[in-house]
Protein backbone atom coordinates (compact mmCIF):
# COMPACT_ATOMS: atom_id res chain seq x y z
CA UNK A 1 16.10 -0.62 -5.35
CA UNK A 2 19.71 1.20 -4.71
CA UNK A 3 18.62 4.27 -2.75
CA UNK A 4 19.52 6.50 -5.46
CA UNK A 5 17.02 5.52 -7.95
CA UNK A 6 14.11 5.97 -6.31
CA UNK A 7 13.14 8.81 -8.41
CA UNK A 8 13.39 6.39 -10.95
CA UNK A 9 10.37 5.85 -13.75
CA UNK A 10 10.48 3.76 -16.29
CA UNK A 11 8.32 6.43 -18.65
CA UNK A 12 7.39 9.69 -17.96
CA UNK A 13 3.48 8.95 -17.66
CA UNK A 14 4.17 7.02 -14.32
CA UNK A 15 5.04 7.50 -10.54
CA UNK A 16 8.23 7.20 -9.53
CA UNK A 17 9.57 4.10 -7.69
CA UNK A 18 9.18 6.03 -4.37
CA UNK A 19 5.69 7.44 -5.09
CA UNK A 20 4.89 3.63 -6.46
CA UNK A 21 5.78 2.30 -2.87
CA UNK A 22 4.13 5.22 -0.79
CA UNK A 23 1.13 4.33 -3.13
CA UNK A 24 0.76 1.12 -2.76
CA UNK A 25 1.40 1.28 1.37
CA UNK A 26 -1.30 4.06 1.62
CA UNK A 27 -3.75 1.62 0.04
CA UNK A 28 -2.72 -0.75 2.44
CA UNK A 29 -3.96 1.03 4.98
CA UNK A 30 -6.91 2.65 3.81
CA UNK A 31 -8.00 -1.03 2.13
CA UNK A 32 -7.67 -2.59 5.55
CA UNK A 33 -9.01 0.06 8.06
CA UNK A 34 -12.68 -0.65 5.51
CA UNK A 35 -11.83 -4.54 5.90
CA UNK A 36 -11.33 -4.84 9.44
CA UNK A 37 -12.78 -1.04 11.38
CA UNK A 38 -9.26 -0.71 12.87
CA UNK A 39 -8.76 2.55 14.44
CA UNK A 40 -5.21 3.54 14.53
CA UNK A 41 -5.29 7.32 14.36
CA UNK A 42 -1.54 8.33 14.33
CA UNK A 43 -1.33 5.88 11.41
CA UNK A 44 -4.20 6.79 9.89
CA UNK A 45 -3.36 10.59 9.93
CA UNK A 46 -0.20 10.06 8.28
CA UNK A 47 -1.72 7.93 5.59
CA UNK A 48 -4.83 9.47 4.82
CA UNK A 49 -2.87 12.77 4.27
CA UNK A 50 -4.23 14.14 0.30
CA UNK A 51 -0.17 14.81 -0.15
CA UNK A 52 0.58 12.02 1.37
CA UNK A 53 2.27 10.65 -1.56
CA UNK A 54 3.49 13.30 -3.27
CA UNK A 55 5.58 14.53 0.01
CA UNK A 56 8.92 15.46 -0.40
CA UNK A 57 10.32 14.23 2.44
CA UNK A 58 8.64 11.01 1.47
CA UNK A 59 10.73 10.43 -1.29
CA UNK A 60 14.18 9.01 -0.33
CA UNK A 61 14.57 5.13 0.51
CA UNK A 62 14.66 5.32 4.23
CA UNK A 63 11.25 7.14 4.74
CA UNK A 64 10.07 4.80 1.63
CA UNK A 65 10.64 1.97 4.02
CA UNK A 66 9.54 3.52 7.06
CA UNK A 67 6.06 3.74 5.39
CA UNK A 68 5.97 0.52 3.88
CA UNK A 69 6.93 -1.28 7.17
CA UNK A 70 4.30 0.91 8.98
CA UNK A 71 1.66 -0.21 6.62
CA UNK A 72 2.40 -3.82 7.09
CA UNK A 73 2.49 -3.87 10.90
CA UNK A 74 -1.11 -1.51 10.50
CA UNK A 75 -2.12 -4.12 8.51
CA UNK A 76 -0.92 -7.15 10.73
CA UNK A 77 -2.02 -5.78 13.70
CA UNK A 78 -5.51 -5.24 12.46
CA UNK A 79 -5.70 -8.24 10.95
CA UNK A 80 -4.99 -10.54 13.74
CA UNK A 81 -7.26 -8.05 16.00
CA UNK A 82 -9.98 -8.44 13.50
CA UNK A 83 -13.41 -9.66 14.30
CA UNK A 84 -13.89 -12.39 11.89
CA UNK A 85 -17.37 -13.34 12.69
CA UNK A 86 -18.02 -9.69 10.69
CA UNK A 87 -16.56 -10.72 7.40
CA UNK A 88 -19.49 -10.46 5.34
CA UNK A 89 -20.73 -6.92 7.10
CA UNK A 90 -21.10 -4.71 4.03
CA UNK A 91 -18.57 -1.53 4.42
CA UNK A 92 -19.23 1.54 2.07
CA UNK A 93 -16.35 4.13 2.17
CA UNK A 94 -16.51 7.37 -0.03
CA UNK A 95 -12.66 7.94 0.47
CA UNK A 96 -11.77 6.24 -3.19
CA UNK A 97 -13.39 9.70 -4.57
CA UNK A 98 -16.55 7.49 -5.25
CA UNK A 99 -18.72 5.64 -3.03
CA UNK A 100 -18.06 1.76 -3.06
CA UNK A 101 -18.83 -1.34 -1.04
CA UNK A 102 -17.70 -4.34 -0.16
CA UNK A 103 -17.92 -6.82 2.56
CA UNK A 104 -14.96 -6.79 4.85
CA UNK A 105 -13.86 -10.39 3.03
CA UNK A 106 -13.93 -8.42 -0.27
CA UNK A 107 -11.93 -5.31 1.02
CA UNK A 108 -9.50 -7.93 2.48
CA UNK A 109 -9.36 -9.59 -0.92
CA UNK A 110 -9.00 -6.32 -3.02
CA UNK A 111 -5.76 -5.36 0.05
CA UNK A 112 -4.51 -8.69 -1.10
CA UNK A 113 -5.24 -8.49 -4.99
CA UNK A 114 -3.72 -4.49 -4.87
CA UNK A 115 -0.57 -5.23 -3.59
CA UNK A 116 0.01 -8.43 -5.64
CA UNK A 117 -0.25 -5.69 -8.32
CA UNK A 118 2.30 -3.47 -6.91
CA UNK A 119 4.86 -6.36 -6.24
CA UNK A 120 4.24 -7.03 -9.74
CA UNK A 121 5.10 -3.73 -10.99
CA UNK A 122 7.85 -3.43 -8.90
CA UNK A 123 9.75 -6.20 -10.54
CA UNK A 124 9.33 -3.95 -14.04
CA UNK A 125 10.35 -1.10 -12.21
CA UNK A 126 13.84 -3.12 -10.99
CA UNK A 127 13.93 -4.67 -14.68
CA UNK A 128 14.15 -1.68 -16.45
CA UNK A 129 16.22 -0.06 -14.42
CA UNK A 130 18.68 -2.68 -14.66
CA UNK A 131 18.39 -4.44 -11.47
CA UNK A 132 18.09 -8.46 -11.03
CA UNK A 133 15.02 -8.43 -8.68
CA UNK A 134 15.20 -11.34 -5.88
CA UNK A 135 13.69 -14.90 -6.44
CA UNK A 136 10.62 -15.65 -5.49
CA UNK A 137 10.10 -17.98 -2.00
CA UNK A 138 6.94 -19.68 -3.12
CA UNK A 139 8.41 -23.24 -2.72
């Protein structure tokens, strides 16, 4: 997305392509810290913020990718530092404003499965606003 649409929305009852990616990379974390116990706390405080997403100086394309990388390498790291023998350990978290459980395996699966959605979107988001998204690499 060019950097200057990324207060773009393609109606007015959704987030903005910015607030869409800072979404989407806070879920990453949170999704994966239940899924693996990872305790990165200068990640996690940035993250885990309430305003987190809503942050002004969040908004512009080269903080939107700062956050998104950070997310992924919070997420590799704590993946390939995971304990996999613990992947059916059942985690309940009441940070999603409700109580819920999973096993670790399912809060992996539901980090997967959430940002498949958001890549999804993402390509609507480019669509509409005109943009040719890139090809997919699946083959």
């Amino acid at each position: 997305m060019p950097a200057d649409k990324y207060s773009f929305r393609p109606v007015d009852s959704v987030r903005t392509f910015a607030g869409h990616m800072l979404h989407f990379s806070r879920a990453n974390v949170a999704l994966v810290t239940f899924a693996t116990g990872a305790q990165n706390k200068s990640v996690q405080n940035i993250f885990f913020k309430p305003t987190f997403e809503e942050s002004p100086t969040a908004q512009n394309k080269d903080s939107v990718v700062y956050y998104v990388n950070m997310s992924y390498d919070f997420v590799i790291n704590a993946i390939k530092n995971a304990d996999f023998s613990k992947l059916n350990e059942v985690v309940t978290t009441d940070m999603l404003r409700v109580p819920r459980s999973a096993t670790r395996l399912g809060w992996l699966l539901k980090a997967f499965e959430h940002q498949t959605h958001h890549r999804g979107q993402c390509t609507v988001y480019l669509r509409v606003a005109g943009i040719h998204p890139p090809n997919e690499k699946l083959f």
